[in-house]
Protein backbone atom coordinates (compact mmCIF):
# COMPACT_ATOMS: atom_id res chain seq x y z
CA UNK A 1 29.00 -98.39 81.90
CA UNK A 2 26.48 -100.66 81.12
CA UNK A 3 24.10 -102.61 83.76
CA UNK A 4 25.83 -105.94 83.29
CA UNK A 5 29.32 -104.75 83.39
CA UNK A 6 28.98 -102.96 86.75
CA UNK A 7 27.36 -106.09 87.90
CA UNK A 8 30.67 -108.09 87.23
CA UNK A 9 32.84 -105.66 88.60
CA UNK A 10 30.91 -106.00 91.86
CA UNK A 11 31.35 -109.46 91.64
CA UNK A 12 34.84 -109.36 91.02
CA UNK A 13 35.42 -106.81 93.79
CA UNK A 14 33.20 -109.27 96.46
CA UNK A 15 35.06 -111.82 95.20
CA UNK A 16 38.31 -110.41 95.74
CA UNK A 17 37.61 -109.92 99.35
CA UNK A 18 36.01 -112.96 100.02
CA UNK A 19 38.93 -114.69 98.54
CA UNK A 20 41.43 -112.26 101.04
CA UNK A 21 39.17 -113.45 104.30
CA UNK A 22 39.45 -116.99 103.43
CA UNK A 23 43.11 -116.86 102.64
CA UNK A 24 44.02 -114.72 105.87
CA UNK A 25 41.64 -117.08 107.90
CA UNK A 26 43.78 -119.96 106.41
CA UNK A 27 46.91 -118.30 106.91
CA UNK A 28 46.55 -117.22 110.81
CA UNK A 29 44.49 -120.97 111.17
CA UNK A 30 47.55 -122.82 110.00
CA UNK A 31 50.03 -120.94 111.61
CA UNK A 32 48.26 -120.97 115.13
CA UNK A 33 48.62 -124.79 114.85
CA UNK A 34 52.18 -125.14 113.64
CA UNK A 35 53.76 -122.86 116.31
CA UNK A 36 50.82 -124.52 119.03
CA UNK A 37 53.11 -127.51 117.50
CA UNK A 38 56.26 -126.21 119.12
CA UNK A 39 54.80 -126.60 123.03
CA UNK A 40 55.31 -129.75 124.11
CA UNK A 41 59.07 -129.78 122.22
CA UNK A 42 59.71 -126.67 124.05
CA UNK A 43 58.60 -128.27 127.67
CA UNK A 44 60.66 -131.07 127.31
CA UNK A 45 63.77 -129.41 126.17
CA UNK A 46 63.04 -126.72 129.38
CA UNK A 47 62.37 -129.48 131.84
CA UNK A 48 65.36 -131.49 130.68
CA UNK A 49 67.32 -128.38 130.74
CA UNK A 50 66.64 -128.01 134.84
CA UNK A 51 67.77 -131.60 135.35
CA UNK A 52 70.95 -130.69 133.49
CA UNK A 53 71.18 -128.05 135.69
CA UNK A 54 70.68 -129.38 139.13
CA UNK A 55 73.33 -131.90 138.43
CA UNK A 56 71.41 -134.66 136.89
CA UNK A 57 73.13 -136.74 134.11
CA UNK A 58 72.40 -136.58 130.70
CA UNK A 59 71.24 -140.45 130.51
CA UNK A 60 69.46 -139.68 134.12
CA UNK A 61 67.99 -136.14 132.77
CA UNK A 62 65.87 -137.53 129.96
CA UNK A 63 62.71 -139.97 129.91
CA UNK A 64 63.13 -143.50 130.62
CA UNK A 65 60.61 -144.63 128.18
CA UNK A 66 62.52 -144.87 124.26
CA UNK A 67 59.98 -143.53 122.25
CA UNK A 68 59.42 -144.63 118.71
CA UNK A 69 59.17 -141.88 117.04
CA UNK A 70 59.00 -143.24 113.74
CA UNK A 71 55.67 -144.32 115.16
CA UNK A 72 54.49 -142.18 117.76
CA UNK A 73 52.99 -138.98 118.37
CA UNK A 74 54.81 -138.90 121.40
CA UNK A 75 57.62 -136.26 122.96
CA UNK A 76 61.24 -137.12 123.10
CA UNK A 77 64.29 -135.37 123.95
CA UNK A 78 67.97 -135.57 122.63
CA UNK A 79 71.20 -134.52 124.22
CA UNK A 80 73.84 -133.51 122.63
CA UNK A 81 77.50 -132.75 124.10
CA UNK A 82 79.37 -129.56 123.13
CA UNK A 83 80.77 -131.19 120.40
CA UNK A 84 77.43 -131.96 119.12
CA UNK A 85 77.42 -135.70 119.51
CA UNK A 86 74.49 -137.30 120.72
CA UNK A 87 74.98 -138.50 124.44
CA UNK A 88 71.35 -139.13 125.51
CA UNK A 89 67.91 -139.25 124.07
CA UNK A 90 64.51 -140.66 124.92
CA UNK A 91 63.21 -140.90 121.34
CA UNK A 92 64.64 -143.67 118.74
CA UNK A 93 63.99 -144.10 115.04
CA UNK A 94 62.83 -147.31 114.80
CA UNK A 95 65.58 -149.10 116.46
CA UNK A 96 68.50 -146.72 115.78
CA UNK A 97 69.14 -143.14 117.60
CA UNK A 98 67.62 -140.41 115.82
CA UNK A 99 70.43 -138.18 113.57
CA UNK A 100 69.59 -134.77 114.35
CA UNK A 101 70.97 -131.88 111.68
CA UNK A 102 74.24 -130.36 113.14
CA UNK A 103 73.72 -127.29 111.75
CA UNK A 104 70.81 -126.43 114.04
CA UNK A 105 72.79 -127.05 116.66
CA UNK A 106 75.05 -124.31 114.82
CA UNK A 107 72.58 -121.90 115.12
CA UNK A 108 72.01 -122.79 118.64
CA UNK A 109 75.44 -121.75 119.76
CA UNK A 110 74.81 -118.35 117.85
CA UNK A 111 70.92 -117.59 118.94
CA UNK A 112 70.69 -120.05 122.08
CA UNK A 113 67.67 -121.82 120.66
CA UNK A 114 66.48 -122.60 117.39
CA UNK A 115 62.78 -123.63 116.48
CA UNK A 116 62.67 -125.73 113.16
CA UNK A 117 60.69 -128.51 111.03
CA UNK A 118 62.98 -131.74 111.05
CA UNK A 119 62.31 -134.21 108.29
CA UNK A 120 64.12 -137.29 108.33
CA UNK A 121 65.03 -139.57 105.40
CA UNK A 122 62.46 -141.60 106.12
CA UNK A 123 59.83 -138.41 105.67
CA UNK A 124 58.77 -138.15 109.28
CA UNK A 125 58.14 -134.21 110.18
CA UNK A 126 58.72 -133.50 113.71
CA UNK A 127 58.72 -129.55 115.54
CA UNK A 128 61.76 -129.33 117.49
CA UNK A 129 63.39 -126.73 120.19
CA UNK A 130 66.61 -126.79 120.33
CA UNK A 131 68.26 -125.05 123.16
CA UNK A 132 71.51 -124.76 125.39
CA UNK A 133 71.99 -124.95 128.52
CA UNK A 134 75.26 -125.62 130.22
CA UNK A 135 77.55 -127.56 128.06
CA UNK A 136 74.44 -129.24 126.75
CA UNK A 137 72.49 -129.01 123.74
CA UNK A 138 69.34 -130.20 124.33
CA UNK A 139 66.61 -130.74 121.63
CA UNK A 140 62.73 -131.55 122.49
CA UNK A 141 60.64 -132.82 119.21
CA UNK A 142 57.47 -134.18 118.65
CA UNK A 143 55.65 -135.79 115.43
CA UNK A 144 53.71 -133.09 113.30
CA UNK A 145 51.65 -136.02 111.69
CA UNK A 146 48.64 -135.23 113.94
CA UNK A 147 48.66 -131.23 113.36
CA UNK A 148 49.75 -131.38 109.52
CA UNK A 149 46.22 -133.96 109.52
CA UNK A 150 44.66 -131.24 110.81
CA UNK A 151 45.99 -128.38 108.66
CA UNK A 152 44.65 -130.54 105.79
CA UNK A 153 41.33 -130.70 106.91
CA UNK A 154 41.38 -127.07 107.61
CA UNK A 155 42.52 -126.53 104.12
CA UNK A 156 39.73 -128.31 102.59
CA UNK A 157 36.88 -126.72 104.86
CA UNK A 158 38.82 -123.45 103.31
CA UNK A 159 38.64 -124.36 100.08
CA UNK A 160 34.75 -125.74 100.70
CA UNK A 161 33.90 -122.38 102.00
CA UNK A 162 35.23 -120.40 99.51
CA UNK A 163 33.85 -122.37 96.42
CA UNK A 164 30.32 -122.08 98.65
CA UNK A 165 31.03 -118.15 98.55
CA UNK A 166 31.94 -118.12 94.81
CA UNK A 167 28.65 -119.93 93.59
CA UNK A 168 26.91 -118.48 96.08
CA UNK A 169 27.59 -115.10 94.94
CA UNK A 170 27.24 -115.90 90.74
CA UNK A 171 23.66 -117.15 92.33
CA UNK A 172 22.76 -113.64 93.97
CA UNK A 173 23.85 -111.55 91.68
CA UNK A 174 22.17 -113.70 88.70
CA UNK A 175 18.95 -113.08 90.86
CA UNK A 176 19.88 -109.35 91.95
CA UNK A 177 20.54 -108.31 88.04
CA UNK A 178 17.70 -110.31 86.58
CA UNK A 179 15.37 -108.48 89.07
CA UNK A 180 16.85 -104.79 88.93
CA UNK A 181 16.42 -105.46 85.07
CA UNK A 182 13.04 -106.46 84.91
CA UNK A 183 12.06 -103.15 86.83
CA UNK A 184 14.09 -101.38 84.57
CA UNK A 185 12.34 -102.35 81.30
CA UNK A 186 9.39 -100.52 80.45
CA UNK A 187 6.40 -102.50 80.47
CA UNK A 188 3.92 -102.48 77.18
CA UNK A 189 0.32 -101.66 78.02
C-alpha cells in the first residue's frame, strides 16, 4: 500500500474515533441535563403528594402563587381527580388552566408514575412527573426552555470541537507525511 494511502486510512480511522468521543460526549452531556430536568417536577409532585396524604386538600396541597407557565421557568403542580379531571393546580397557561394529556395519566394508573416531555399547542416544552398517590394524580412540570438553551450551546461547542479536531488532524498529517516523505527520498549529491 502506498505511503499516501496508509496515511488516509489513519486519518480516517482517527477520525472515526474522534467523531465517536464527541458524539458519546454529546450524547451522555445532553442526557445528564434532560433527566437533571426532571428534579424539581419530581419534588413538587412528592411534596404535594405528602400534603395529599396528611389530609390536606387538593386546592390547600398545591402552591398559592399561579404560575405562568407560558412565561416562566418556574415549578407548578396539577391535580387531577381519579377521573382525571383537573381539580387543582398552581401553574396556568396564560390565563386558562393548563390541559394536561390524559393518556399519561393512563400510564400512571398502570406504572404509578410516568416521566414525559409535554408540549402544548402553543409549543412550550415542559418535563413533567406524573405520579399517584391516593385517589390523586398529581403532576409536577417545569419549563425546559432554560435546559434545551443549554443543550444548544452544548451542541455547538460539540460541533466547534469536532470541526477543530477534523482540520486539526488534515493539518498534522499534511505535516507528518510531507516530513516522513522528504526523509524518504534519496537525496542527489
Amino acid at each position: 500500500m502506498k505511503l499516501g494511502k496508509k496515511f488516509i486510512l489513519m486519518w480516517v480511522i482517527a477520525m472515526f474515533f474522534i467523531t465517536l468521543t464527541c458524539s458519546v460526549a454529546y450524547l451522555v452531556t445532553q442526557q445528564s441535563l434532560r433527566l437533571g430536568a426532571n428534579a424539581v417536577p419530581a419534588q413538587l409532585a412528592m411534596d404535594t403528594a405528602i400534603k395529599l396524604q396528611e389530609g390536606q386538600s387538593p386546592e390547600a396541597s398545591v402552591p398559592k402563587n399561579k404560575v405562568d407557565a407560558s412565561q416562566s421557568g418556574d415549578g407548578f403542580v396539577m391535580i387531577f381527580d381519579k377521573n382525571k379531571n383537573l381539580v387543582a393546580t398552581s401553574g396556568l397557561m396564560k390565563t386558562q388552566e393548563p390541559k394536561y394529556p390524559k393518556g399519561v395519566l393512563d400510564n400512571v394508573s398502570k406504572k404509578d408514575e410516568d416521566r414525559v416531555t409535554w408540549q402544548t399547542q402553543d409549543e412550550l416544552r415542559f418535563a413533567t412527573v406524573a405520579i399517584k398517590s391516593n385517589q390523586y394524580y398529581i403532576v409536577g412540570a417545569s419549563s425546559l426552555l432554560e435546559t434545551e438553551n443549554l443543550i444548544s450551546h452544548i451542541s455547538k461547542l460539540v460541533m466547534y470541537i469536532w470541526l477543530a479536531c477534523l482540520v486539526g488532524s488534515v493539518i498534522a498529517m499534511l505535516v507528518i507525511f510531507t516530513f516522513i516523505k522528504k526523509s524518504l527520498t534519496p537525496k542527489l549529491s
